[in-house]
Protein backbone atom coordinates (compact mmCIF):
# COMPACT_ATOMS: atom_id res chain seq x y z
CA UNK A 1 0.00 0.00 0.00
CA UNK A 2 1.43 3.55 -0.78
CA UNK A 3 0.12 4.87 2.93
CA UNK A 4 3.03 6.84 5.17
CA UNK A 5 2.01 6.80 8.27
CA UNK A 6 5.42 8.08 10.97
CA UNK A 7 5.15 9.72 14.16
CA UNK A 8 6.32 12.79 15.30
CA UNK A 9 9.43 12.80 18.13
CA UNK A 10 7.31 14.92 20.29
CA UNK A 11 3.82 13.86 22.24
CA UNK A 12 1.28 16.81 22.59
CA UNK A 13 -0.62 16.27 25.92
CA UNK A 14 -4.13 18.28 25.79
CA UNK A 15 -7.63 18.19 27.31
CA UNK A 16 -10.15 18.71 25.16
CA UNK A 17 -13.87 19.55 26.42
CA UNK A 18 -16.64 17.84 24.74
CA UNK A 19 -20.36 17.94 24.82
CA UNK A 20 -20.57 18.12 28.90
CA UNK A 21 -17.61 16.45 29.93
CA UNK A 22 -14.08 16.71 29.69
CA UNK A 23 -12.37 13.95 26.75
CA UNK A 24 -9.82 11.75 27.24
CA UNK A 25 -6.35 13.39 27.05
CA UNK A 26 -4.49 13.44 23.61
CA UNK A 27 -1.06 12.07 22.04
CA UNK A 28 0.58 13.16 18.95
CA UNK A 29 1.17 10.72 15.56
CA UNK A 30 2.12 11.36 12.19
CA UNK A 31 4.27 13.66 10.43
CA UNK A 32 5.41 13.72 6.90
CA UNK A 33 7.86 11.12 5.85
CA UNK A 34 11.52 10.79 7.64
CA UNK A 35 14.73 11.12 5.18
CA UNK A 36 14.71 7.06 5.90
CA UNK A 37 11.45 6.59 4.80
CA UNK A 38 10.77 5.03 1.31
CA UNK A 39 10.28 7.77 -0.97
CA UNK A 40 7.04 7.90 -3.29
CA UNK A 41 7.50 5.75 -6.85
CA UNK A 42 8.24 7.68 -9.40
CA UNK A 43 4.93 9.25 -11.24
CA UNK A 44 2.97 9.20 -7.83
CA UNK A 45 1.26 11.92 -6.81
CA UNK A 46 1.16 12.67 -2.71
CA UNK A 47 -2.09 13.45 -0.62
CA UNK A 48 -1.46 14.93 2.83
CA UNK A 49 -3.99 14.73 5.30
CA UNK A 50 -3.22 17.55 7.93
CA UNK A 51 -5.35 17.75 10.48
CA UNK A 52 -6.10 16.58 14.53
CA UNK A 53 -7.15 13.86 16.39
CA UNK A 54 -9.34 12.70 14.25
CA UNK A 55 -7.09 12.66 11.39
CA UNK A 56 -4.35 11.26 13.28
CA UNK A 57 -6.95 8.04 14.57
CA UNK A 58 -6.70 8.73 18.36
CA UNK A 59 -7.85 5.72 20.13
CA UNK A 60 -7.54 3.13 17.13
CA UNK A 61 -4.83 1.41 14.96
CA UNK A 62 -2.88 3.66 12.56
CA UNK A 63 -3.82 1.52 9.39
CA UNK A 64 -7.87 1.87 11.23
CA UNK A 65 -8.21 5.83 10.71
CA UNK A 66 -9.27 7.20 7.72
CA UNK A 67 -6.57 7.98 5.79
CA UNK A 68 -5.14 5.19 5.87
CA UNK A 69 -8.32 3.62 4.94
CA UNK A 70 -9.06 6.14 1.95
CA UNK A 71 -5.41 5.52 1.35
CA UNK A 72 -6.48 1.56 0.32
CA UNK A 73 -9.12 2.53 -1.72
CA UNK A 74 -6.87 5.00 -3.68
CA UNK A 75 -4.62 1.33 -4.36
CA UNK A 76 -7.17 -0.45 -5.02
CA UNK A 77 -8.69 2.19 -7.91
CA UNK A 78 -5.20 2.08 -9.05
CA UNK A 79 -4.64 6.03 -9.28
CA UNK A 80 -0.87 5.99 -7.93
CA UNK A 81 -1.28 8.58 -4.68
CA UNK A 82 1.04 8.15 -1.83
CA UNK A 83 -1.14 9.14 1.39
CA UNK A 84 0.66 10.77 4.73
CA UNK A 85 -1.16 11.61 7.61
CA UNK A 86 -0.04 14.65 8.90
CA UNK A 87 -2.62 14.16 11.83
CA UNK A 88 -2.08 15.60 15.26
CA UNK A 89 -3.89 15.29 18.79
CA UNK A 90 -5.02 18.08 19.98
CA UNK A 91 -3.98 20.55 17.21
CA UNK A 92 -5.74 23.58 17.07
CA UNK A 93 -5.77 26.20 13.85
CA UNK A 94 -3.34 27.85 15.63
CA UNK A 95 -1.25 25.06 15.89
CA UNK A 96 -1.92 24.19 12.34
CA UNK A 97 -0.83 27.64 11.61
CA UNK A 98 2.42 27.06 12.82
CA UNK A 99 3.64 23.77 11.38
CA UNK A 100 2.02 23.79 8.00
CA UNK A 101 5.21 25.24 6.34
CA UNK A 102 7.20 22.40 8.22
CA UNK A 103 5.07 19.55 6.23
CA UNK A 104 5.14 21.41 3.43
CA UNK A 105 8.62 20.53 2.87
CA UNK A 106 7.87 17.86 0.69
CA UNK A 107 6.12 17.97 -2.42
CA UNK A 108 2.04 17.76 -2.04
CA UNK A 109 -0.76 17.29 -4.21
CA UNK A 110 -3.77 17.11 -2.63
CA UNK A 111 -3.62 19.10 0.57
CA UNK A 112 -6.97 18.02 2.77
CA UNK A 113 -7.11 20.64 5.31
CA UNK A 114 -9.28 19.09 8.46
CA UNK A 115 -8.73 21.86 11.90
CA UNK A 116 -11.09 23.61 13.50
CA UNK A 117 -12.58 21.07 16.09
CA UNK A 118 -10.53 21.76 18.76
CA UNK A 119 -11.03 25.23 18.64
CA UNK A 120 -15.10 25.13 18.05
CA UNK A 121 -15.11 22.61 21.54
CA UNK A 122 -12.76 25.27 23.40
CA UNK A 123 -15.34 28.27 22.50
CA UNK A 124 -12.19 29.93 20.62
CA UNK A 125 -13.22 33.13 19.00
CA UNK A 126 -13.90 32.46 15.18
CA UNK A 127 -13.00 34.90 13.76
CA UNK A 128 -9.08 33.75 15.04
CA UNK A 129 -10.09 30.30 13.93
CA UNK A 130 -11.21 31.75 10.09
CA UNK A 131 -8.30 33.89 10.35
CA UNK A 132 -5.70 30.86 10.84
CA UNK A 133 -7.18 28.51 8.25
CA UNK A 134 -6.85 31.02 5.50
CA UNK A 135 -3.78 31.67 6.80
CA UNK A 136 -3.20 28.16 6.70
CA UNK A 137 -4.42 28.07 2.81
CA UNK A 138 -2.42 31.07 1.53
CA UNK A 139 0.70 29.50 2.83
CA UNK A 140 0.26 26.30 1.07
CA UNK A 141 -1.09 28.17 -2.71
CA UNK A 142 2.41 30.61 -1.50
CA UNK A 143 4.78 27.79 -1.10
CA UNK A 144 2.99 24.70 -2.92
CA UNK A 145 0.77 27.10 -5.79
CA UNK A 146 -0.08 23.25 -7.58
CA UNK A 147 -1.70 22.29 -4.32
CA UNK A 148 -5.27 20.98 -4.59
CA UNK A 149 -6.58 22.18 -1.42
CA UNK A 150 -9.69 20.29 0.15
CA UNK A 151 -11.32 21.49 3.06
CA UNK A 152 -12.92 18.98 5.71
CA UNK A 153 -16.20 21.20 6.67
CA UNK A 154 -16.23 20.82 10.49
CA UNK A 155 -19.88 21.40 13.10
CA UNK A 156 -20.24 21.51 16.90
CA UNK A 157 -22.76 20.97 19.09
CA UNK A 158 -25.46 24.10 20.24
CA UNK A 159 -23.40 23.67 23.87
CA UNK A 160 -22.05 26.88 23.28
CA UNK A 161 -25.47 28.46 21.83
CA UNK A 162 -27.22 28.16 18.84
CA UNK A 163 -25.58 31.51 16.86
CA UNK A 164 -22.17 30.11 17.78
CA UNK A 165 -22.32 26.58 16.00
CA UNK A 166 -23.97 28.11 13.24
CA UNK A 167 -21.59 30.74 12.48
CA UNK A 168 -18.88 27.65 13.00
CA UNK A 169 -20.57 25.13 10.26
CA UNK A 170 -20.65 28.32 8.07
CA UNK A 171 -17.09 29.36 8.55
CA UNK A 172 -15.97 26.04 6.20
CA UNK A 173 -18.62 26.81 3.95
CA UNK A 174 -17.37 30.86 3.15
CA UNK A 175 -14.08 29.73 3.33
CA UNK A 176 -14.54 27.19 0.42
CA UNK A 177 -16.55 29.72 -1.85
CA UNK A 178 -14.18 32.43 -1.09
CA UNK A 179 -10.72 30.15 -2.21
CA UNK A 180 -12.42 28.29 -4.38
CA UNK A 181 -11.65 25.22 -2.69
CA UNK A 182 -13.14 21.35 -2.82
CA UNK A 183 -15.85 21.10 0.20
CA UNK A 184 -16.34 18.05 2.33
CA UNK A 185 -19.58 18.96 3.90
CA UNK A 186 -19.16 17.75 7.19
CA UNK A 187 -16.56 15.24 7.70
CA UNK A 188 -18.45 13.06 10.16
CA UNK A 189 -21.62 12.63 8.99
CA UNK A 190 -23.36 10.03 9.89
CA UNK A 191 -21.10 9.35 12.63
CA UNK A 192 -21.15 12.71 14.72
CA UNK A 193 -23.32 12.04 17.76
CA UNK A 194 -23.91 8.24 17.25
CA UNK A 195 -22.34 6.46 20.40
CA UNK A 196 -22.06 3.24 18.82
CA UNK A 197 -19.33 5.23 16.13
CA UNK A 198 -17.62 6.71 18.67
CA UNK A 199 -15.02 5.80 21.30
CA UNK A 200 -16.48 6.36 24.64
CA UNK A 201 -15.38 10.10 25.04
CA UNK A 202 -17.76 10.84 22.45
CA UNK A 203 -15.62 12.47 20.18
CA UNK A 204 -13.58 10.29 18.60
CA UNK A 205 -14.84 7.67 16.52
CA UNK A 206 -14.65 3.80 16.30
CA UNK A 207 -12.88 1.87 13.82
CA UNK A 208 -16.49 1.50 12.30
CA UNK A 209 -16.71 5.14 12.67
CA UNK A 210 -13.77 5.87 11.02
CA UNK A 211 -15.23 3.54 7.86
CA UNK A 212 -17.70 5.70 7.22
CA UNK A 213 -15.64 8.48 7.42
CA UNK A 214 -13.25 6.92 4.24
CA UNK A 215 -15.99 6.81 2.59
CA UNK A 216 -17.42 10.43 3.38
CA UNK A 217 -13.64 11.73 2.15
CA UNK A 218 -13.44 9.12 -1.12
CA UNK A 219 -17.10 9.94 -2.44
CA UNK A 220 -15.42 13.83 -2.99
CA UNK A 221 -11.87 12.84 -3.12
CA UNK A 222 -12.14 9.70 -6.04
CA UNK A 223 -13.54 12.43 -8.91
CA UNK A 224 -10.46 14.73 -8.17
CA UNK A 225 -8.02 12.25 -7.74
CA UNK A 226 -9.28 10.62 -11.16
CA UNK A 227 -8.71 14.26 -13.11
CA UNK A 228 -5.31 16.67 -13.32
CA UNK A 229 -4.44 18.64 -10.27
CA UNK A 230 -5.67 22.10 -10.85
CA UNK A 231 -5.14 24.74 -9.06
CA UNK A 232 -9.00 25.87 -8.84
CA UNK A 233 -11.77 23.38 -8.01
CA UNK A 234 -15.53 24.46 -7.65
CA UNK A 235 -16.96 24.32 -3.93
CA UNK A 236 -19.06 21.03 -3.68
């Protein structure tokens, strides 16, 4: 399988608060490949997932979280994409901010942009959260201007009131429109507040959880990974 999956030197330890109780802490995983690493074959194409916890597959085996599961369905459609997850625990936009250049260091194709969780949980101001994902966006069209750039559409619960998480579920959706860029709805449907799909902190989901995520992320990845990386794509 053409799936990276390394882990950073460093361990991020972080509460997170979720819908009336506090989450199980959070450890750091994957990072872009090491110089030792095997590099891509030549003609592949990379996808970098670069995102949190639920990117990185907190609570589950690293070939069990998503990427690594969209990752096998990219193999088994034959359309030659190396897949890293760039997932870390407990990353916030801010965070995101700062380390995107660092995984950027390597050559990237699809960039799927998935933050914003942490910060919508932690009642962080959003207009810093839309402020640090397009600043996350204009530094990857700056240093990678190729990049396809798909953005994992993120929602909360009303904890926090009503205005709030609608204002959050919008932010993806003006972002998108604004850069022009791919739209995954909402990354966890159908899995986002069922407690069978999720681990029992009820954030993070299952291994059947993260299924159903794969195939959220392949029904709007497979069409652009089947066509020439552009630089625009129109908001889904």
């Amino acid at each position: 399988m053409k799936t990276l999956l390394s882990v950073f030197s460093c361990c991020l330890l972080l509460t997170l608060a979720s819908c009336g109780s506090d989450s199980q802490t959070a450890t750091s995983v994957a990072s872009p490949p090491a110089a030792d690493k095997k590099p891509p074959t030549a003609g592949s194409r990379t996808i970098l997932f670069f995102g949190n916890s639920l990117t990185a597959g907190l609570g589950v085996e690293p070939e069990e979280a998503f990427p690594a599961l969209v990752g096998q369905k990219i193999d088994s459609a034959g359309l030659g994409y190396t897949v890293i997850n760039a997932g870390l625990s407990g990353e916030t936009t801010a965070g995101g901010r700062s380390r995107v250049g660092w995984v950027l260091r390597q050559p990237v194709d699809v960039f799927v942009l998935e933050l914003g969780g942490n910060d919508g949980l932690r009642g962080l101001p959003l207009t810093d959260t839309r402020r640090n994902l397009q600043a996350i966006i204009d530094t990857v069209r700056r240093i990678s201007p190729q990049t396809q750039i798909v953005l994992a559409g993120m929602q909360i619960p009303p904890n926090l009131g009503a205005d709030y998480a609608t204002q959050f579920k919008q932010t993806y959706i003006d972002l998108a429109r604004e850069n022009k860029l791919v739209l995954i709805p909402f990354l966890l449907e159908g899995v986002g507040g069922v407690a069978k799909l999720n681990q029992p902190d009820g954030i993070h989901p299952t291994p059947a959880g993260h299924r159903l995520i794969a195939r959220t992320v392949w029904d709007i990845l497979q069409p652009l990974l089947k066509q020439p990386v552009a630089a625009d794509a129109a908001v889904r």
